[in-house]
Each structure stands twice: as C-alpha cells, then as structure tokens.
C-alpha atoms as a PDB file:
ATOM      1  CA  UNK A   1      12.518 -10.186 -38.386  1.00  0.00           C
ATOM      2  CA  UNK A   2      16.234 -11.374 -37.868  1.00  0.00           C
ATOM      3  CA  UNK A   3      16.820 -14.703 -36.580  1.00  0.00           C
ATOM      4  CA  UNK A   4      19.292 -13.005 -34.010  1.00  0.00           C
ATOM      5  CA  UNK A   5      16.326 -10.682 -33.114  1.00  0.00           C
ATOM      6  CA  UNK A   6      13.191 -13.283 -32.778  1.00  0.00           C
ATOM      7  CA  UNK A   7      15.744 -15.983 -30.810  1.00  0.00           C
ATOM      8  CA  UNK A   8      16.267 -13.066 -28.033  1.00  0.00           C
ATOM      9  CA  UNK A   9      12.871 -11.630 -27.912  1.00  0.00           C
ATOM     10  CA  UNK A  10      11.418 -14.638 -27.825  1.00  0.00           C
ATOM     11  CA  UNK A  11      12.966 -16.055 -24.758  1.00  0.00           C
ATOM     12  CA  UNK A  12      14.352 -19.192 -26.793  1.00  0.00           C
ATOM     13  CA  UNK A  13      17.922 -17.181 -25.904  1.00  0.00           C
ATOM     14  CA  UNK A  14      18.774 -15.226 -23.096  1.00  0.00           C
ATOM     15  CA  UNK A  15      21.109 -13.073 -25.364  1.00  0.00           C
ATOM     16  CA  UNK A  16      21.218 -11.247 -28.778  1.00  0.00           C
ATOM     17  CA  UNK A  17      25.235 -11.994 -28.912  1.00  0.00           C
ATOM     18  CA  UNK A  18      24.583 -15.814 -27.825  1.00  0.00           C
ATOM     19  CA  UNK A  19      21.827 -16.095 -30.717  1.00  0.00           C
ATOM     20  CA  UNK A  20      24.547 -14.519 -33.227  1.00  0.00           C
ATOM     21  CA  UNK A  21      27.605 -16.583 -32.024  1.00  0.00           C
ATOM     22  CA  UNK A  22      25.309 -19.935 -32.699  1.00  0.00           C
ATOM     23  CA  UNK A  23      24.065 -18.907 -35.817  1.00  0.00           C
ATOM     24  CA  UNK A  24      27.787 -17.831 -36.918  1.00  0.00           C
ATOM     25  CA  UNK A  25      29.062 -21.576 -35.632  1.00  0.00           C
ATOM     26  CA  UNK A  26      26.810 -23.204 -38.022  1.00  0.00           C
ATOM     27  CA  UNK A  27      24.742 -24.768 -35.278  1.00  0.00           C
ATOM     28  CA  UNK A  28      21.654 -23.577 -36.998  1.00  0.00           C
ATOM     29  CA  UNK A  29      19.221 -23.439 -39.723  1.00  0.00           C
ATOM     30  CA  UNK A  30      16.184 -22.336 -40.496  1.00  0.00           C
ATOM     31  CA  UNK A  31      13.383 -25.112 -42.707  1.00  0.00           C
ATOM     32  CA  UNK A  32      16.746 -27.320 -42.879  1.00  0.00           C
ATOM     33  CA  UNK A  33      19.330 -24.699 -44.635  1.00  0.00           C
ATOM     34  CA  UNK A  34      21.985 -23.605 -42.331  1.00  0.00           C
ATOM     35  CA  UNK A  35      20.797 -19.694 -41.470  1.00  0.00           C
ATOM     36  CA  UNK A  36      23.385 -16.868 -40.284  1.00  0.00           C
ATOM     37  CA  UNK A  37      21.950 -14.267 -37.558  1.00  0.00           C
ATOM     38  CA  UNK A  38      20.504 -11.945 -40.543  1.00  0.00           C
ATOM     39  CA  UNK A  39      18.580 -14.837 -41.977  1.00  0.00           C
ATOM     40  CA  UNK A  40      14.694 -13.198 -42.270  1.00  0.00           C
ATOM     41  CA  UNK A  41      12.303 -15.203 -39.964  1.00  0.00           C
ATOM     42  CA  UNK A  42       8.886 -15.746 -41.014  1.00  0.00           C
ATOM     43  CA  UNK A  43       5.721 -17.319 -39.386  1.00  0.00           C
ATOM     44  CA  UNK A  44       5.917 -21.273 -40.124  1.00  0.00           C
ATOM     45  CA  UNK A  45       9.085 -21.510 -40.307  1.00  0.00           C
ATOM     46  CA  UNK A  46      11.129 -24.287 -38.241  1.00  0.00           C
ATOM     47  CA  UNK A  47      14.444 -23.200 -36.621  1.00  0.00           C
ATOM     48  CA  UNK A  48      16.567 -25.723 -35.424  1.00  0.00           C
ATOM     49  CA  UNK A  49      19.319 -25.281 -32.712  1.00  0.00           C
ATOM     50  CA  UNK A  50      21.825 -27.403 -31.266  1.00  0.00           C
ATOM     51  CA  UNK A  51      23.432 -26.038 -27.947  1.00  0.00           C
ATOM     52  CA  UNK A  52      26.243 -28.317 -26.615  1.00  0.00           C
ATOM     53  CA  UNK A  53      24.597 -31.741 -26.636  1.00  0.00           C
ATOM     54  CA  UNK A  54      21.296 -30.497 -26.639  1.00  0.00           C
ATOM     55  CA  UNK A  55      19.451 -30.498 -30.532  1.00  0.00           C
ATOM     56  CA  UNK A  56      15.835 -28.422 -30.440  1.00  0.00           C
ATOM     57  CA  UNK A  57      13.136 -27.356 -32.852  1.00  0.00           C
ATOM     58  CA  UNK A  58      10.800 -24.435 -32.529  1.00  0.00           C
ATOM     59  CA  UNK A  59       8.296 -23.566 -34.759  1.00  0.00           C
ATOM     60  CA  UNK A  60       7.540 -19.816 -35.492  1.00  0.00           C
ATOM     61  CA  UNK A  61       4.058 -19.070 -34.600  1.00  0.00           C
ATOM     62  CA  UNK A  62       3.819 -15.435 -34.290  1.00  0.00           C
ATOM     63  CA  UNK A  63       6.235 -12.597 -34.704  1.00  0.00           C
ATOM     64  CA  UNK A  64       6.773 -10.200 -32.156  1.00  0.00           C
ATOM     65  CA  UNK A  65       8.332  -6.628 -32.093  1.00  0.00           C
ATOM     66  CA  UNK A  66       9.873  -6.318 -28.619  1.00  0.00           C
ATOM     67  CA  UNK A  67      10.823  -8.748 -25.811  1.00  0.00           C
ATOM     68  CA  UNK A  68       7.851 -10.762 -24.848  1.00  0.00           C
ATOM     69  CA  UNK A  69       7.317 -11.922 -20.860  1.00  0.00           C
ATOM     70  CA  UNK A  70       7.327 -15.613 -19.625  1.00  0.00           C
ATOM     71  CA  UNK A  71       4.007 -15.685 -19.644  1.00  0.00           C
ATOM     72  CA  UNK A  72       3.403 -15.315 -23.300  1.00  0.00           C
ATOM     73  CA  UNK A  73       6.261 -16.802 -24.712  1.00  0.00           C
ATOM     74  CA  UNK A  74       4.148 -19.873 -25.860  1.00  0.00           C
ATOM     75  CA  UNK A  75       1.873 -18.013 -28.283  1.00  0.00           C
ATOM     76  CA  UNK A  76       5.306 -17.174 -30.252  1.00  0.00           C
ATOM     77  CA  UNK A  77       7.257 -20.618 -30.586  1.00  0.00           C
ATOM     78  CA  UNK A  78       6.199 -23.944 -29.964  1.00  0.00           C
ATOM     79  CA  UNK A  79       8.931 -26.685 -29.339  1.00  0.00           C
ATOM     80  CA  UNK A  80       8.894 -29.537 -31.722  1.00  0.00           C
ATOM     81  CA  UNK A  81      10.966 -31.660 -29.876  1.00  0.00           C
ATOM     82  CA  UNK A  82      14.475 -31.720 -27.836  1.00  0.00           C
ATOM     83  CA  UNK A  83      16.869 -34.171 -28.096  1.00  0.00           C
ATOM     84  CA  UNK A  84      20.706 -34.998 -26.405  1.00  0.00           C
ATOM     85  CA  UNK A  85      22.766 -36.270 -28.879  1.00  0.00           C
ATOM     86  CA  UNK A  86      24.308 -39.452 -28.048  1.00  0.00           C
ATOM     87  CA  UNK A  87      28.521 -39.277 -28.375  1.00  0.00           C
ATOM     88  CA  UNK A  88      28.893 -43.235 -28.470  1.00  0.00           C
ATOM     89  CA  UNK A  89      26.494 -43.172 -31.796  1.00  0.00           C
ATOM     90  CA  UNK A  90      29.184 -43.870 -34.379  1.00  0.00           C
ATOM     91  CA  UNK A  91      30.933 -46.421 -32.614  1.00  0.00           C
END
C-alpha cells in the first residue's frame, strides 16, 4: 500500500494531500530512509514523521484497504513514541 494511502486511511493524517506534501518535504521516512508518498508500506515497518515541532513513530501493524473508524485505528499503527523538538538544542 502507498505511504500516502495507509497515512490517510489510517487516521495518522486527516488528508491524502497533507500525507503527500510531508512525504515530498522530506519530513519522512520509512525503517530510517527518507520515503516519498509512493514508497510501498509493509507490515513492520516504522514510519517516522515530523510535523512542525512535533517528531512521531508508528509502527505498521496491519494493512487496511479503506478508511478505518476511530475505534479501530489501534489494531493498524501503534505509536512508538512522540517527541517536540527542542529549538535551543544547538546552542
């Protein structure tokens, strides 16, 4: 499944076009290698994102071939963590 694709369906983005305009900003990668919005997703894999200030990682437990509800978004991804970054950090 695209990376696009599983970000909106999942619920991790509201959007298809947010998910794409992310991915084409370089603000994320897929296992640690910076992925693009065609980028194949596969169960296991970790996707990391970084919104703003915000940095998160899912992992990919289950794929999915429509929009899932609220209620059963958590048998799909799992967030590893979520950090802010810190802007002072290299002073």
């Amino acid at each position: 499944m695209r990376l696009d694709k599983f970000l909106k369906y999942s619920g991790v983005m509201k959007r298809r076009t947010l998910a794409k305009r992310i991915c084409d900003g370089g603000h994320c990668a897929i296992n640690g290698k910076k992925a693009k919005p065609s980028n194949e997703v596969r169960v296991g894999d970790i996707i990391r994102l970084q919104i703003g200030m915000t940095v998160a990682e899912y992992e990919v437990l289950e794929l999915m071939r429509h929009e899932v509800r609220k209620d059963q978004r958590d048998q799909y991804t799992r967030l590893l963590s979520s950090d802010r970054l810190n802007p002072l950090s290299d002073m």
